[in-house]
C-alpha atoms as a PDB file:
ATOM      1  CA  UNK A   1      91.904  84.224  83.122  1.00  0.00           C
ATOM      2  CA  UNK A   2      89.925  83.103  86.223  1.00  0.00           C
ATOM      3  CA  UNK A   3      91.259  81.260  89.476  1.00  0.00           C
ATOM      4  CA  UNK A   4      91.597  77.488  87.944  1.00  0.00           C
ATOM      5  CA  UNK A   5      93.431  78.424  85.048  1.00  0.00           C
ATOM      6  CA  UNK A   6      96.156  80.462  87.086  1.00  0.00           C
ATOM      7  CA  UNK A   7      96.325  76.988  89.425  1.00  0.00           C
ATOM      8  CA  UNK A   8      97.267  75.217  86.307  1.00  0.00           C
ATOM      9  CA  UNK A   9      99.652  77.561  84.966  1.00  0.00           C
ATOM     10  CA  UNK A  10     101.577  77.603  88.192  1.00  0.00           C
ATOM     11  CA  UNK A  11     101.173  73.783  88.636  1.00  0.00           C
ATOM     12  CA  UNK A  12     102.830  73.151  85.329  1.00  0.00           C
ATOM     13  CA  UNK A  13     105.435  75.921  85.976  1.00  0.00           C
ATOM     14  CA  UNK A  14     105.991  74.146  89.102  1.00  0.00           C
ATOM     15  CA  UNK A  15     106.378  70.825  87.008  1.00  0.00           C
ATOM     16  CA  UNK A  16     108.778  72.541  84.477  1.00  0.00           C
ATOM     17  CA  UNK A  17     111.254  73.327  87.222  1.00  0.00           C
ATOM     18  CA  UNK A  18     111.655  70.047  88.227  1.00  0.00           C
ATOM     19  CA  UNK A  19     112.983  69.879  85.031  1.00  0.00           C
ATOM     20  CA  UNK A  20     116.970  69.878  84.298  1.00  0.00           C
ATOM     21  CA  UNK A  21     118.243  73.491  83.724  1.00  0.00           C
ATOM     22  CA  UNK A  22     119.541  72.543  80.138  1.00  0.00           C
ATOM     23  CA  UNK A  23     116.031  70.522  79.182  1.00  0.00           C
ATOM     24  CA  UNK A  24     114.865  72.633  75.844  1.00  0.00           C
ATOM     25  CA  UNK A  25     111.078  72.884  77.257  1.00  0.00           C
ATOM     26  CA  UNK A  26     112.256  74.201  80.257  1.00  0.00           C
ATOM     27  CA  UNK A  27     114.183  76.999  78.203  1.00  0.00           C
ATOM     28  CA  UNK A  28     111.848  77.828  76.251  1.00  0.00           C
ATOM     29  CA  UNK A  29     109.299  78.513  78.888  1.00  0.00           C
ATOM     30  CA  UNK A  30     112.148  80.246  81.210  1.00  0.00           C
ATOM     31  CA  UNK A  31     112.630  83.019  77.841  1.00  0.00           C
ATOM     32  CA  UNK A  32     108.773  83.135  77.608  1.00  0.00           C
ATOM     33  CA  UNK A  33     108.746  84.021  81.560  1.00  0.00           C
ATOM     34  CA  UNK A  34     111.849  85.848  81.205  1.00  0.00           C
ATOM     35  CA  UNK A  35     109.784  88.025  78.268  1.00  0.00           C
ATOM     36  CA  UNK A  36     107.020  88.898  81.368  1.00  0.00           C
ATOM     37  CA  UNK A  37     108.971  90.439  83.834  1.00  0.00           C
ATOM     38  CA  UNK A  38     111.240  92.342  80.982  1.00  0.00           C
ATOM     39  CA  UNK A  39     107.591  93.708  79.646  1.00  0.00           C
ATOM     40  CA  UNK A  40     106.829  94.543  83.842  1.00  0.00           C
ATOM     41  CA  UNK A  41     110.126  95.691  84.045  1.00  0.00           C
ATOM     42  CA  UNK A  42     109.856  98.183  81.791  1.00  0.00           C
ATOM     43  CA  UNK A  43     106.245  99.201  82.397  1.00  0.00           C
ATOM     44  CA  UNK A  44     107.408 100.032  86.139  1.00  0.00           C
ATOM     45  CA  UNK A  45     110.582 102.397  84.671  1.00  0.00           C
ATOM     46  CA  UNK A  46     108.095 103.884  82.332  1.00  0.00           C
ATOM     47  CA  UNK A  47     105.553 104.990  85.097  1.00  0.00           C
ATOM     48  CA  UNK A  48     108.142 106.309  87.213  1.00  0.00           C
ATOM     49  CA  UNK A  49     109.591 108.251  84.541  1.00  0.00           C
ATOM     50  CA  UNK A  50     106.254 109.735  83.691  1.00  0.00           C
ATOM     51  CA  UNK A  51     105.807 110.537  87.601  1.00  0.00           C
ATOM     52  CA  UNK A  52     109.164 112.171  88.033  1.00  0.00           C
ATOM     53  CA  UNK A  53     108.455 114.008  84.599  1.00  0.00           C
ATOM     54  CA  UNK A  54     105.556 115.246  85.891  1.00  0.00           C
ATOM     55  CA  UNK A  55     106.679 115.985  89.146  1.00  0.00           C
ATOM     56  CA  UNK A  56     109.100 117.688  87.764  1.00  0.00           C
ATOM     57  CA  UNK A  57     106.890 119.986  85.691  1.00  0.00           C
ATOM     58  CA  UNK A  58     104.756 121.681  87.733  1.00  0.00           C
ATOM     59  CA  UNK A  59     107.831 122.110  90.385  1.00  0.00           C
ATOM     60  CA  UNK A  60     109.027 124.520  87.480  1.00  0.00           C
ATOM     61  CA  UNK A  61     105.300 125.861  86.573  1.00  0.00           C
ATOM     62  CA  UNK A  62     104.982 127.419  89.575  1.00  0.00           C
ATOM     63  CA  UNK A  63     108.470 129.755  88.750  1.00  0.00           C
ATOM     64  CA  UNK A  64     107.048 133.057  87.432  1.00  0.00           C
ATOM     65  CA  UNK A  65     108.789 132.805  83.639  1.00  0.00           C
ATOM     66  CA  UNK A  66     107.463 129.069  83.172  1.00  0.00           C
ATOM     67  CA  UNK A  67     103.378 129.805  84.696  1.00  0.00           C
ATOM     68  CA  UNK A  68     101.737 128.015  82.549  1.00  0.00           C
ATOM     69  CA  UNK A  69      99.291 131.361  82.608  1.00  0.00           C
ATOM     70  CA  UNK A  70     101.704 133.106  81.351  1.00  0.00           C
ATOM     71  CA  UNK A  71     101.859 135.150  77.826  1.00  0.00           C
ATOM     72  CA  UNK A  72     104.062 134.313  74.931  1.00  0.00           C
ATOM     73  CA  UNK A  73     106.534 137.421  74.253  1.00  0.00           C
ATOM     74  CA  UNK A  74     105.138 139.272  77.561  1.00  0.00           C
ATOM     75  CA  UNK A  75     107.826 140.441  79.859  1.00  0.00           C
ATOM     76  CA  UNK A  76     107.352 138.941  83.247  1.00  0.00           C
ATOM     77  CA  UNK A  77     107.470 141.982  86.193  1.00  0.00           C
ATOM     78  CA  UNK A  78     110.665 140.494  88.192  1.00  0.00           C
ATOM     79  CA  UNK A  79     109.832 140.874  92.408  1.00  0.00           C
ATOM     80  CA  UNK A  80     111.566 143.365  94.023  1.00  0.00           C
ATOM     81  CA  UNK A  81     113.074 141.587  96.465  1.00  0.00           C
ATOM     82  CA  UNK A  82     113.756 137.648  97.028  1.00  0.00           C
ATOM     83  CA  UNK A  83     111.885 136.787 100.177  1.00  0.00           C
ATOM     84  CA  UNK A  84     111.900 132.740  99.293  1.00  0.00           C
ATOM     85  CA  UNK A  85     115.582 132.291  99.082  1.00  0.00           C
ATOM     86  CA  UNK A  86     114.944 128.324  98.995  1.00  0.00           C
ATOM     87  CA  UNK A  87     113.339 128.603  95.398  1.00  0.00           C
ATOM     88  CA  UNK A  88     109.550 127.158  94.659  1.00  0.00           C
ATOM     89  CA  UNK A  89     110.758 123.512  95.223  1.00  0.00           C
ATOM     90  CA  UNK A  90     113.023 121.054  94.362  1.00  0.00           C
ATOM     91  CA  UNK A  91     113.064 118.603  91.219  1.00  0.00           C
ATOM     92  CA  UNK A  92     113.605 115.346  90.851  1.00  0.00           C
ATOM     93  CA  UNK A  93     116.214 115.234  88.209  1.00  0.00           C
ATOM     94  CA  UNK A  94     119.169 117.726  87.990  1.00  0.00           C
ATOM     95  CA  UNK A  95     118.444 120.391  85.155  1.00  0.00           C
ATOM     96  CA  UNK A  96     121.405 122.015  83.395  1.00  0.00           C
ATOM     97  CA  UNK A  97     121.250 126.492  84.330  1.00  0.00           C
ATOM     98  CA  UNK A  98     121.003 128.564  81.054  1.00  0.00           C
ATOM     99  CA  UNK A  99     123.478 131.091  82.369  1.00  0.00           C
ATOM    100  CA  UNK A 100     126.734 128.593  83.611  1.00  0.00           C
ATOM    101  CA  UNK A 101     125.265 124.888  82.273  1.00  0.00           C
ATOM    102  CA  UNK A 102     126.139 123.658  86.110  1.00  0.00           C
ATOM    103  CA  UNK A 103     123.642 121.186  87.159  1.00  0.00           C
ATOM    104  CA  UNK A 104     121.255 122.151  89.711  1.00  0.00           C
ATOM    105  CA  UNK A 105     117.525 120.960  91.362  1.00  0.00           C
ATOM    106  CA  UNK A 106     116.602 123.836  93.398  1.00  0.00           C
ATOM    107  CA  UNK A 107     113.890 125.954  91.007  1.00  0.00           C
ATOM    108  CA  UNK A 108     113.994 129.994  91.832  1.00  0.00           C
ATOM    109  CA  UNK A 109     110.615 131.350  92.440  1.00  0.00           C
ATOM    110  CA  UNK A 110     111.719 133.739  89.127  1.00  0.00           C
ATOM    111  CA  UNK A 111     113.932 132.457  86.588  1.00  0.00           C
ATOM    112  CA  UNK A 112     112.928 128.669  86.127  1.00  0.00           C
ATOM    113  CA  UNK A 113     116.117 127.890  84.243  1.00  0.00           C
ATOM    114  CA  UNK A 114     119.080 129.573  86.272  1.00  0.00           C
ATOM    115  CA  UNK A 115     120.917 127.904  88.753  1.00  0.00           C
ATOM    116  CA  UNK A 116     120.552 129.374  92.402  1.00  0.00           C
ATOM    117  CA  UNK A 117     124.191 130.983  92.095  1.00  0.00           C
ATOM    118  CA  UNK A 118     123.482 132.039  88.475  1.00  0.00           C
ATOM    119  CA  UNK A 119     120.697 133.938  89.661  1.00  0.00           C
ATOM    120  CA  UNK A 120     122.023 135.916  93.014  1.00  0.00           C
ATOM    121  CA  UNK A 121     124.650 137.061  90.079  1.00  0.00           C
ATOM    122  CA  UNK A 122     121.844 138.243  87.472  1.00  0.00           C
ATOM    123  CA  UNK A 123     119.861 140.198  90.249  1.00  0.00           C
ATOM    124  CA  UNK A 124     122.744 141.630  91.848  1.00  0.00           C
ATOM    125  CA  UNK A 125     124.120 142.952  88.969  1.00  0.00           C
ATOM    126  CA  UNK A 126     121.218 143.261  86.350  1.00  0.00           C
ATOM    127  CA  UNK A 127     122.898 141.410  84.014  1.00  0.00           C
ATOM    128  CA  UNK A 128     123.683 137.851  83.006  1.00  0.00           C
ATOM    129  CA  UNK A 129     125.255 135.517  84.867  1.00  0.00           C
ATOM    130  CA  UNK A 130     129.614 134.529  83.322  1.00  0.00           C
ATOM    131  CA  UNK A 131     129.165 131.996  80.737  1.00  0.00           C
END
């Protein structure tokens, strides 16, 4: 569509409003309009999704049991001692912990899916956190 023909199309939307609310043209160009911000509506959700996703994602690759270089079936050596006690980052979206299914966002710089109380319990004790 170039310049002219977007003139137009607003200059007969413009003429269609002058319209009364209950005229039949008017409604069916109002659902045809209505139609184009729905579609921009939900192109807008879908990107931000996507970004959060993403986000997301590589907040949790950078945890030592989710690295993406990391071997299938290959025990990961744990650190000896937590120096970051603040995790690798926070996410977007709560995630449920695989130890107490309490929601959390803070990521451990270890265990990718335990909550930050679930896993000061685990490496305390060496074993898993109370279900």
């Amino acid at each position: 569509m170039d310049s002219t023909e977007v003139e137009q199309a607003l200059r007969v939307l413009g003429e269609i409003r002058a319209l009364p609310v209950d005229d039949p043209i008017r409604q069916r160009v109002q659902r045809a309009v209505d139609g184009l911000l729905k579609d921009a509506q939900r192109q807008r959700r879908a990107d931000r999704r996507r970004a959060t996703a993403a986000a997301d994602r590589a907040v949790v690759a950078d945890a030592a049991t989710a690295a993406g270089n990391r071997a299938e079936g290959v025990p990961v050596a744990e650190p000896t001692e937590l120096t970051d006690t603040a995790g690798v980052g926070r996410t977007r979206r709560d995630r449920r912990c695989y130890a107490c299914r309490d929601r959390f966002r803070t990521v451990d710089a270890f265990y990718h899916a335990l909550c930050p109380p679930a896993r000061t319990c685990t490496a305390d004790t060496g074993t898993p956190a109370p279900t």
